[in-house]
N, C-alpha and C. Protein backbone atom coordinates (compact mmCIF):
# COMPACT_ATOMS: atom_id res chain seq x y z
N UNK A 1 -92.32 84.89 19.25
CA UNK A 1 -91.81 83.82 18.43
C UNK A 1 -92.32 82.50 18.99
N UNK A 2 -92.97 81.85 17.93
CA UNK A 2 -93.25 80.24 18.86
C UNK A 2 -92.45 79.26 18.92
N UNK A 3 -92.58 78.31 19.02
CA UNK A 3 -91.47 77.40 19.69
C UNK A 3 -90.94 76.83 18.06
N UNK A 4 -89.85 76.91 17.30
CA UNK A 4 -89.11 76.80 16.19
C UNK A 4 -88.30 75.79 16.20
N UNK A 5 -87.66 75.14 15.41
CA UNK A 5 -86.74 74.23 14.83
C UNK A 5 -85.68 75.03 15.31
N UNK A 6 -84.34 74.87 15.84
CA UNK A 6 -83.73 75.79 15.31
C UNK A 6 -82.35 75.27 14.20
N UNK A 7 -82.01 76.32 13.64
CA UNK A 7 -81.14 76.03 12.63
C UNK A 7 -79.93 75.45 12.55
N UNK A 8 -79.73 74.02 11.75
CA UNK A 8 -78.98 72.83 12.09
C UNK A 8 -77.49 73.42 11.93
N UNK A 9 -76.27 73.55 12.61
CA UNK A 9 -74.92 73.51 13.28
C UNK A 9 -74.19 72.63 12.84
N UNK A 10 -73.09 72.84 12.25
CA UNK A 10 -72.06 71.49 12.47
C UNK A 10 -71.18 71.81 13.75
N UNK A 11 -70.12 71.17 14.01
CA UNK A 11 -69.62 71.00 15.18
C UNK A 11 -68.86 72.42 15.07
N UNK A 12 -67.95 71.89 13.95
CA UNK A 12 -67.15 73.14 13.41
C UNK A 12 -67.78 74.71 13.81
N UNK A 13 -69.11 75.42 13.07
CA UNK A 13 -69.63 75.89 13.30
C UNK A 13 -70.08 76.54 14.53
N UNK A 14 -70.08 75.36 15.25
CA UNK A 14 -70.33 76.15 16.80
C UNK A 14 -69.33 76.28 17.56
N UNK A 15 -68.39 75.81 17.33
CA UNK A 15 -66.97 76.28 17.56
C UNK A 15 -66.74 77.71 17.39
N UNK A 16 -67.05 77.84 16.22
CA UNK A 16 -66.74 79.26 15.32
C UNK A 16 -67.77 80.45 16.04
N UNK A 17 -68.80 79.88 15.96
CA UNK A 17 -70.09 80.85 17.24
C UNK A 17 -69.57 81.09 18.01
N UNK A 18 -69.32 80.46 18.81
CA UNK A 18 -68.91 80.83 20.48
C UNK A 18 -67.18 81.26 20.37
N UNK A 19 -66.76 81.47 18.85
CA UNK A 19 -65.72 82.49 19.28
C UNK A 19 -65.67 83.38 19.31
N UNK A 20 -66.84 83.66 17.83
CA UNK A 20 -66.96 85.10 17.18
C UNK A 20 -67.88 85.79 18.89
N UNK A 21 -68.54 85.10 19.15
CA UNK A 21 -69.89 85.44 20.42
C UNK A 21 -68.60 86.36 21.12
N UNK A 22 -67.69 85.27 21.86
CA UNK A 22 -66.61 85.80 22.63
C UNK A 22 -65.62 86.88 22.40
N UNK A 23 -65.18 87.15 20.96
CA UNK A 23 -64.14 88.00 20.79
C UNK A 23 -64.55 88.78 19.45
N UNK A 24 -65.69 88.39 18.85
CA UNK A 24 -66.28 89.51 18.07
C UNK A 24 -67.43 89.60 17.70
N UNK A 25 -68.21 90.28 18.83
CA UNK A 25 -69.46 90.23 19.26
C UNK A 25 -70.47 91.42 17.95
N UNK A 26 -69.91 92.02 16.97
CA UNK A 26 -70.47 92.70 16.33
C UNK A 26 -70.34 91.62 14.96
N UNK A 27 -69.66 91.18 14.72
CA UNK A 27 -69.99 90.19 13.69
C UNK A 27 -70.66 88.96 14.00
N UNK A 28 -70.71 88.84 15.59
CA UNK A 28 -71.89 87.41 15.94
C UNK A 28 -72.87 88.08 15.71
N UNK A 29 -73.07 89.38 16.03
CA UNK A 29 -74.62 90.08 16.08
C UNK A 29 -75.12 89.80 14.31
N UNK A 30 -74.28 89.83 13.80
CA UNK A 30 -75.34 90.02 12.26
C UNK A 30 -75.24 88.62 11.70
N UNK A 31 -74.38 88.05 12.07
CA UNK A 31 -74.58 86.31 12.01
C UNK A 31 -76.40 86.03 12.86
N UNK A 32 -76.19 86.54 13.96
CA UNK A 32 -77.59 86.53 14.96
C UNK A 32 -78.94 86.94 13.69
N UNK A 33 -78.46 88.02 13.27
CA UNK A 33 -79.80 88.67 12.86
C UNK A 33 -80.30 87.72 11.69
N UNK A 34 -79.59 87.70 11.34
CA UNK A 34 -79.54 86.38 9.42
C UNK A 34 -80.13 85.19 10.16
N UNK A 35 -79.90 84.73 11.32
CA UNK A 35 -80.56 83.50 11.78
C UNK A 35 -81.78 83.78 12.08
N UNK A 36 -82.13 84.99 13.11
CA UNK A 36 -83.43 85.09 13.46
C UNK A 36 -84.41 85.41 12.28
N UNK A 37 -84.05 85.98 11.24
CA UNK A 37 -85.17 86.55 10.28
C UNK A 37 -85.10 84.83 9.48
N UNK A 38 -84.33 83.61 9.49
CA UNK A 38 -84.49 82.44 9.11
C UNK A 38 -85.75 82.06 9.89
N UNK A 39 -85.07 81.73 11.55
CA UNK A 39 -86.27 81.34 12.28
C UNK A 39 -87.51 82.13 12.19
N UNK A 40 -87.85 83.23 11.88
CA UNK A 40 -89.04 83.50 11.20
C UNK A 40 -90.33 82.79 10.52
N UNK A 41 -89.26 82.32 9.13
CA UNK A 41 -89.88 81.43 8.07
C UNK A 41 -90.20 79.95 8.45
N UNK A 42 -89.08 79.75 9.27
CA UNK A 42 -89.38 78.49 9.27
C UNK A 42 -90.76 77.76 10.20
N UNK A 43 -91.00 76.58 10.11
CA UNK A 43 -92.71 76.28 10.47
C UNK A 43 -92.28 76.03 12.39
N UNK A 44 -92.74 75.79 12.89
CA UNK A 44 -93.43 75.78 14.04
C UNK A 44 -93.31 74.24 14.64
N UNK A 45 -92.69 73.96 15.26
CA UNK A 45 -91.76 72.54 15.60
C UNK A 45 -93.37 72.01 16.78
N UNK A 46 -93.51 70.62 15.86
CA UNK A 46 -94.75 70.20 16.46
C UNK A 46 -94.20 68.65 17.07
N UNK A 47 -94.02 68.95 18.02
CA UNK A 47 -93.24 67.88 18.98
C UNK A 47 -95.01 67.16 19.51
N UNK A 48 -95.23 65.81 18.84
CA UNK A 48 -96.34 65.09 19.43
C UNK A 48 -96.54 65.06 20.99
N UNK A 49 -95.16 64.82 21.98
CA UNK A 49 -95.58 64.69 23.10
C UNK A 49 -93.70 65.56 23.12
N UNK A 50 -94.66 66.77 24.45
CA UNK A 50 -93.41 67.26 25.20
C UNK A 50 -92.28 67.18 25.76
N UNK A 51 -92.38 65.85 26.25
CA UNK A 51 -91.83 65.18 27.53
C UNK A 51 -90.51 64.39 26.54
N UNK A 52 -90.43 64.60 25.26
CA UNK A 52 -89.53 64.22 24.08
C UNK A 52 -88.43 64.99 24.11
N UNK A 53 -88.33 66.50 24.59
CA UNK A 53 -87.79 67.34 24.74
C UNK A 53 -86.84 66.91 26.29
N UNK A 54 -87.74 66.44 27.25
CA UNK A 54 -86.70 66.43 28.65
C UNK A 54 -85.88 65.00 28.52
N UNK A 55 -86.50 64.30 27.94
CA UNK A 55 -86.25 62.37 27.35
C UNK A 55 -84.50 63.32 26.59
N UNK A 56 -84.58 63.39 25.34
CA UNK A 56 -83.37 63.96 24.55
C UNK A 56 -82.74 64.94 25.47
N UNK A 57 -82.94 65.84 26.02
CA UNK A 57 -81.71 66.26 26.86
C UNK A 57 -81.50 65.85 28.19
N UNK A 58 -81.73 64.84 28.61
CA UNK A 58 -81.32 63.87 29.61
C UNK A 58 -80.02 62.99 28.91
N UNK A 59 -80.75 62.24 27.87
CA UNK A 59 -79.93 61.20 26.94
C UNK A 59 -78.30 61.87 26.76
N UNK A 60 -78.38 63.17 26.10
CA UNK A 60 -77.20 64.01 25.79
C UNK A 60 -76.46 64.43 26.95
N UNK A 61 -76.99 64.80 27.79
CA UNK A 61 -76.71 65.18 29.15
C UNK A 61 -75.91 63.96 29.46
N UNK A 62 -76.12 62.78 29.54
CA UNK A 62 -75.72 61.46 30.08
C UNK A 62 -74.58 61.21 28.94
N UNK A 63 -74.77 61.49 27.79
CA UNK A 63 -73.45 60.88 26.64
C UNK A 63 -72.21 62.44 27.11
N UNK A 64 -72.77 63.36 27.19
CA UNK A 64 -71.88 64.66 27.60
C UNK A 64 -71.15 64.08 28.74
N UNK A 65 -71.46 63.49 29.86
CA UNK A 65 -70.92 63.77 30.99
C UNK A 65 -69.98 61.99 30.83
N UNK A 66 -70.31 61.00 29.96
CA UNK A 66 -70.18 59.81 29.88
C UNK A 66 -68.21 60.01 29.27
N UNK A 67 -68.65 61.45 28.25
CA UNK A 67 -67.49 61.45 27.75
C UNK A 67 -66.24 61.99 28.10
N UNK A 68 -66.65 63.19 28.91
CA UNK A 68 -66.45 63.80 29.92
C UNK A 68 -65.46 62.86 30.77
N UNK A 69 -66.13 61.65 31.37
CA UNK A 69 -65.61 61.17 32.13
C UNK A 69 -64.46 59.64 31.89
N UNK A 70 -65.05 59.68 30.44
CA UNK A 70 -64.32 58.30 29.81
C UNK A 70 -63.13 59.15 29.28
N UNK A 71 -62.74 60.23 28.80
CA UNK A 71 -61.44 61.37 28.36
C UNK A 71 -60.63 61.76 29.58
N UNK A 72 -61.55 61.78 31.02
CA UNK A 72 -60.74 61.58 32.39
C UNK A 72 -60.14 60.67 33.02
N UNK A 73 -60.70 59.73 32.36
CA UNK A 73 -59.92 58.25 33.19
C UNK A 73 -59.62 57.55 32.39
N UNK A 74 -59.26 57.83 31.15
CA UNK A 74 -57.83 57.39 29.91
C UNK A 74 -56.63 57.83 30.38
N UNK A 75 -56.96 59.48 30.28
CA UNK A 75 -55.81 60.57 30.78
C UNK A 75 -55.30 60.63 31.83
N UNK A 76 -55.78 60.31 33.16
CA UNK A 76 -55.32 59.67 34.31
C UNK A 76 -55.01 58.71 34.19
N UNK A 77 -55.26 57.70 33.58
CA UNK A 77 -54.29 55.97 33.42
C UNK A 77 -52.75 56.93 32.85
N UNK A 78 -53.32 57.58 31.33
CA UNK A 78 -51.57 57.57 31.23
C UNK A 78 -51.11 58.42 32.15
N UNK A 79 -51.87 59.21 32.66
CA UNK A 79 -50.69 60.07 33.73
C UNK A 79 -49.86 59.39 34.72
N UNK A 80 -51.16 58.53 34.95
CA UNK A 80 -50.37 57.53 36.55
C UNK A 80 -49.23 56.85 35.80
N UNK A 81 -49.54 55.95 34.81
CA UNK A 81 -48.60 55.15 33.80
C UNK A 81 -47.35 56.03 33.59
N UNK A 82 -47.57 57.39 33.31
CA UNK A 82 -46.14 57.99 32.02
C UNK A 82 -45.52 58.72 33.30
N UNK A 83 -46.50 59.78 34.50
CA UNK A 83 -45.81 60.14 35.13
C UNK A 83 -45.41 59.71 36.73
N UNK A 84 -46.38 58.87 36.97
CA UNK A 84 -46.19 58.34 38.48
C UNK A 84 -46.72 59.47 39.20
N UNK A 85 -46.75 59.20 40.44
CA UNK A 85 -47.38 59.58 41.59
C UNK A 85 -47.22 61.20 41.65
N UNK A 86 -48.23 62.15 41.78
CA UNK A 86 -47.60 63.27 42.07
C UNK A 86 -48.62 64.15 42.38
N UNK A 87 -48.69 64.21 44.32
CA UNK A 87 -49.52 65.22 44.79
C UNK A 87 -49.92 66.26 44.22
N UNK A 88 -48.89 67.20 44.02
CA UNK A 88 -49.44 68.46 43.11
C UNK A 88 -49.66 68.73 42.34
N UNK A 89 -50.01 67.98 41.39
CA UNK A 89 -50.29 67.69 39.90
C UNK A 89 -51.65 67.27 40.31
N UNK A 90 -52.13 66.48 41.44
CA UNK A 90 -53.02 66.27 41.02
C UNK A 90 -53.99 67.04 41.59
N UNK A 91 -53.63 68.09 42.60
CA UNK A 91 -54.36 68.78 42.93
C UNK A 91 -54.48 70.36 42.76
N UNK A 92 -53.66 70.56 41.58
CA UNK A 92 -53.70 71.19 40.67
C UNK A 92 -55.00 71.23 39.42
N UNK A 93 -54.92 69.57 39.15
CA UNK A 93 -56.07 69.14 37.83
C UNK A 93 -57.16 69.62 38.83
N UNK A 94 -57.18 68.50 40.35
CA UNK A 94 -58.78 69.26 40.99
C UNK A 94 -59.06 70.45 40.97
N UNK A 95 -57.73 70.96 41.50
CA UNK A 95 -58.75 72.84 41.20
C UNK A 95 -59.35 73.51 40.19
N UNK A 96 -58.11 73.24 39.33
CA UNK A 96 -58.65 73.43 38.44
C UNK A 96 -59.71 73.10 37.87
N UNK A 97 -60.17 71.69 38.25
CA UNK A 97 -61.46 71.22 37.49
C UNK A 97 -62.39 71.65 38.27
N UNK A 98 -62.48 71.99 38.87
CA UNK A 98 -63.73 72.86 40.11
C UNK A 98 -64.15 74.51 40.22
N UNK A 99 -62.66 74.77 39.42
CA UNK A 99 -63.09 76.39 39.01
C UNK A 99 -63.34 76.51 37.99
N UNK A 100 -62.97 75.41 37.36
CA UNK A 100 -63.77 75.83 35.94
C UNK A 100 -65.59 75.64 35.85
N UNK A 101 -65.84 74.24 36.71
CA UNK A 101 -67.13 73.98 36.65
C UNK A 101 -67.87 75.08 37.66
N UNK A 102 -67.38 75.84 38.52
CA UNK A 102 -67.97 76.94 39.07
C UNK A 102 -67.54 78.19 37.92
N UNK A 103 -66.90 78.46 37.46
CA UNK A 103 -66.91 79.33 36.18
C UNK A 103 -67.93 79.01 35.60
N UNK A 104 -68.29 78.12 34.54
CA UNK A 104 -69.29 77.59 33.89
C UNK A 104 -71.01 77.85 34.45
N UNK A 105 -70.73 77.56 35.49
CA UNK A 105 -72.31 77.56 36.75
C UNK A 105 -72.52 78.85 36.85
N UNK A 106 -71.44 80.17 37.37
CA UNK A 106 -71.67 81.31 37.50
C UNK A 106 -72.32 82.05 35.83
N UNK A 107 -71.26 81.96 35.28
CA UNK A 107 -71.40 82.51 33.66
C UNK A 107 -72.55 82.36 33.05
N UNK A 108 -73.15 81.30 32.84
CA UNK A 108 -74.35 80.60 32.20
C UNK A 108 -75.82 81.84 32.76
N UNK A 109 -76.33 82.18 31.52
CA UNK A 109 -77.02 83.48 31.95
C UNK A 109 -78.38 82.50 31.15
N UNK A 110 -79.47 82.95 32.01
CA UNK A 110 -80.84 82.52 32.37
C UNK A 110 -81.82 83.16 30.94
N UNK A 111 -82.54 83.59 32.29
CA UNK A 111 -83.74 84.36 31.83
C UNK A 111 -83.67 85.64 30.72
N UNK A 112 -82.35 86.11 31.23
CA UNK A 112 -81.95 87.52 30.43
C UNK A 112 -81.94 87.39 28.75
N UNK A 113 -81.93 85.97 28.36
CA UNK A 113 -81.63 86.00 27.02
C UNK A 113 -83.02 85.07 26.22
N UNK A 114 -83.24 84.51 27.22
CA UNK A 114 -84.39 83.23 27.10
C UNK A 114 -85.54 84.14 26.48
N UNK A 115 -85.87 83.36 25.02
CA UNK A 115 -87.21 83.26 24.08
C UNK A 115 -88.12 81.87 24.35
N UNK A 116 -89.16 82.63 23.69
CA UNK A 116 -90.08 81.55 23.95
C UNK A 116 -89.34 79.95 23.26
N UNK A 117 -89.11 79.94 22.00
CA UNK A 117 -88.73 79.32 21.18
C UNK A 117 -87.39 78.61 21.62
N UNK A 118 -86.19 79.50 22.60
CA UNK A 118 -85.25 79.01 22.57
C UNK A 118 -84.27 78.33 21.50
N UNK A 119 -84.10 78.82 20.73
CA UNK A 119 -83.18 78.20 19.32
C UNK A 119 -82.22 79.88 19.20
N UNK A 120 -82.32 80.69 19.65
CA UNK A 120 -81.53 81.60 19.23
C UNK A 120 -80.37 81.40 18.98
N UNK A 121 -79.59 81.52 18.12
CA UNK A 121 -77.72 82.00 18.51
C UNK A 121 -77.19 82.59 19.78
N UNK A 122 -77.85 83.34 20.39
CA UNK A 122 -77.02 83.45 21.62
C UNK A 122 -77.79 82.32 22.70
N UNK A 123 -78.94 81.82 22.60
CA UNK A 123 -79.20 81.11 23.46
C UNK A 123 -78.75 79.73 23.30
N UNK A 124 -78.01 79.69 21.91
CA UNK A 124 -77.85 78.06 21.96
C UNK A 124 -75.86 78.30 22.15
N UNK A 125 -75.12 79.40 21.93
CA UNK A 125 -74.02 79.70 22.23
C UNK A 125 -73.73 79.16 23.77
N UNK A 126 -74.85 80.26 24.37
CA UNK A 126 -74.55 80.10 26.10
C UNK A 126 -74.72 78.96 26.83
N UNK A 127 -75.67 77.76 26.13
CA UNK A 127 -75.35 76.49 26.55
C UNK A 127 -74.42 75.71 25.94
N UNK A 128 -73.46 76.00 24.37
CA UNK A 128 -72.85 75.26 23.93
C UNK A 128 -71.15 76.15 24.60
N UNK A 129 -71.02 77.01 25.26
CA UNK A 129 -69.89 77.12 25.97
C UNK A 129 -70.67 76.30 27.35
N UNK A 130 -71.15 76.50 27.60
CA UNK A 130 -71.33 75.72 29.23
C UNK A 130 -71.28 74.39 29.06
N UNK A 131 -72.06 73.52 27.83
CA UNK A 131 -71.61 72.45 28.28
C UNK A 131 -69.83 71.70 27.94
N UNK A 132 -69.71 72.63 27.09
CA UNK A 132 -67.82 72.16 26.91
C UNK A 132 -67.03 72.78 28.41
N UNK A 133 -67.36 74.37 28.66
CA UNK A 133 -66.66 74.20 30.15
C UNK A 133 -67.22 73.34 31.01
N UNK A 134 -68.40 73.20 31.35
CA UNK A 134 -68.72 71.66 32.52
C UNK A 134 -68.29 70.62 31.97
N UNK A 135 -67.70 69.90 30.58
CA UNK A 135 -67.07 68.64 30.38
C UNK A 135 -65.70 69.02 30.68
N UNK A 136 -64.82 70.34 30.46
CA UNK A 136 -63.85 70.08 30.65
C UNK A 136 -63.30 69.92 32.02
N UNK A 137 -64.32 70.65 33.08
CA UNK A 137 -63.67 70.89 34.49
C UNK A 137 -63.91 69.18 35.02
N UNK A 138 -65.04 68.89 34.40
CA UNK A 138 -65.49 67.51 35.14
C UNK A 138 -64.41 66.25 34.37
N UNK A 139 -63.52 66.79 32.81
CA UNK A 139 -62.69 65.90 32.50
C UNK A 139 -61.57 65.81 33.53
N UNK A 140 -61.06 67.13 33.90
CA UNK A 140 -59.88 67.44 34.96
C UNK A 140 -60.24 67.08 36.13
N UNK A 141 -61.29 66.64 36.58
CA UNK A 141 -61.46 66.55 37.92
C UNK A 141 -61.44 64.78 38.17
N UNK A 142 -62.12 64.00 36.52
CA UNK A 142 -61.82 62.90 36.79
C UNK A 142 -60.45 62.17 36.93
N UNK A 143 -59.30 63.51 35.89
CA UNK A 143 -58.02 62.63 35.83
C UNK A 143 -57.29 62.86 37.19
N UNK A 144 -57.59 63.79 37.89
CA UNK A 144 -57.22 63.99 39.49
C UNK A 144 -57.71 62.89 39.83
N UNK A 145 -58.75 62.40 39.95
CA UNK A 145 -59.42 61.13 40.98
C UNK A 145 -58.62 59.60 40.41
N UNK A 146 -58.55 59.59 39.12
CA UNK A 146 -58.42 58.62 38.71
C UNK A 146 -56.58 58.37 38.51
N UNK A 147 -55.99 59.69 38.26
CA UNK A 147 -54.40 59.38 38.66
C UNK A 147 -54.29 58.65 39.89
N UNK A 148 -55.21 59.40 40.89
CA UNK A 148 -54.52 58.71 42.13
C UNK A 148 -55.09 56.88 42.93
N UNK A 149 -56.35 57.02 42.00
CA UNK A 149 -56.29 55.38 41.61
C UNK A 149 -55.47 54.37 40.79
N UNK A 150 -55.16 54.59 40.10
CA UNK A 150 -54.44 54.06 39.01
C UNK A 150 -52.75 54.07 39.69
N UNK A 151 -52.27 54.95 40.38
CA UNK A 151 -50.78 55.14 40.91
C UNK A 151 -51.04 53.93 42.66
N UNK A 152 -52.26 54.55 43.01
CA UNK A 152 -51.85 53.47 43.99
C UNK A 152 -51.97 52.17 44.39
C-alpha cells in the first residue's frame, strides 16, 4: 500500500473506534475492512516536501500537551480553591498520573501493526488511545503540581 490520505474522522467517531477496537473487536474488524478496500481507491497523498509531515505532528503534539496542561492547572486552581490543602489527594492524582502515562508508553504497539501508508484503523486507533491516555495522566499529574502551588 503506498503512502494514502487516510479517511477523514470526526471526533465522535473516534471515540466510537477505539471502543468498538476495545470491547468489540469483531465489529471493529469489518469497520477495518470497509476502510481498507476505501484506502485502496483512494489516490496517493503527494506531500510536496516531507518534512510537512514532522512540522504538523510536532504542532499537534504541542496543542495536545498545551491542553493537557491548561485542563491541569484550571482543575488544580479549583481544587486548591474548593478543597484546600490535601497531601493525599494529591499524591494520589500523581500516581495516578504516572501510571497512566506508563500504561499508555507500555501499550502503544509499534512495528507489529505499522503499514507503509500508516492511515489504517487500527493504526490510527493505537495512537488515538495513546494520545488521550498521555493527556490524561499528564492532565492529573499537572493538577497534583499545581494544587500544591496554588494552596501554598
Amino acid at each position: 500500500m503506498a503512502l494514502k490520505q487516510p479517511t477523514p474522522v470526526s471526533l465522535f467517531k473516534a471515540v466510537k473506534l477505539c471502543f468498538l477496537a476495545l470491547f468489540s473487536p469483531g465489529l471493529f474488524d469489518a469497520i477495518e475492512q470497509e476502510d481498507m478496500k476505501a484506502l485502496e481507491t483512494q489516490p496517493d497523498a503527494l506531500e510536496p516536501y516531507r518534512i510537512n509531515a514532522v512540522r504538523k505532528a510536532l504542532g499537534g503534539a504541542f496543542l495536545w500537551g498545551a491542553t493537557a496542561a491548561l485542563v491541569g492547572l484550571v482543575t488544580g486552581w479549583l481544587a486548591a480553591r474548593l478543597v484546600g490543602p490535601s497531601d493525599t489527594v494529591v499524591t494520589v492524582f500523581a500516581v495516578t498520573g504516572a501510571a497512566i502515562l506508563l500504561w499508555a508508553t507500555l501499550a502503544t504497539k509499534g512495528w507489529e501493526i505499522q503499514t507503509f501508508s500508516n492511515v489504517t484503523l487500527t493504526e490510527r486507533v493505537n495512537r488515538w488511545i495513546f494520545r488521550g491516555l498521555y493527556s490524561i495522566g499528564t492532565a492529573l499529574l499537572v493538577v497534583a503540581a499545581s494544587w500544591g502551588f496554588f494552596v501554598a
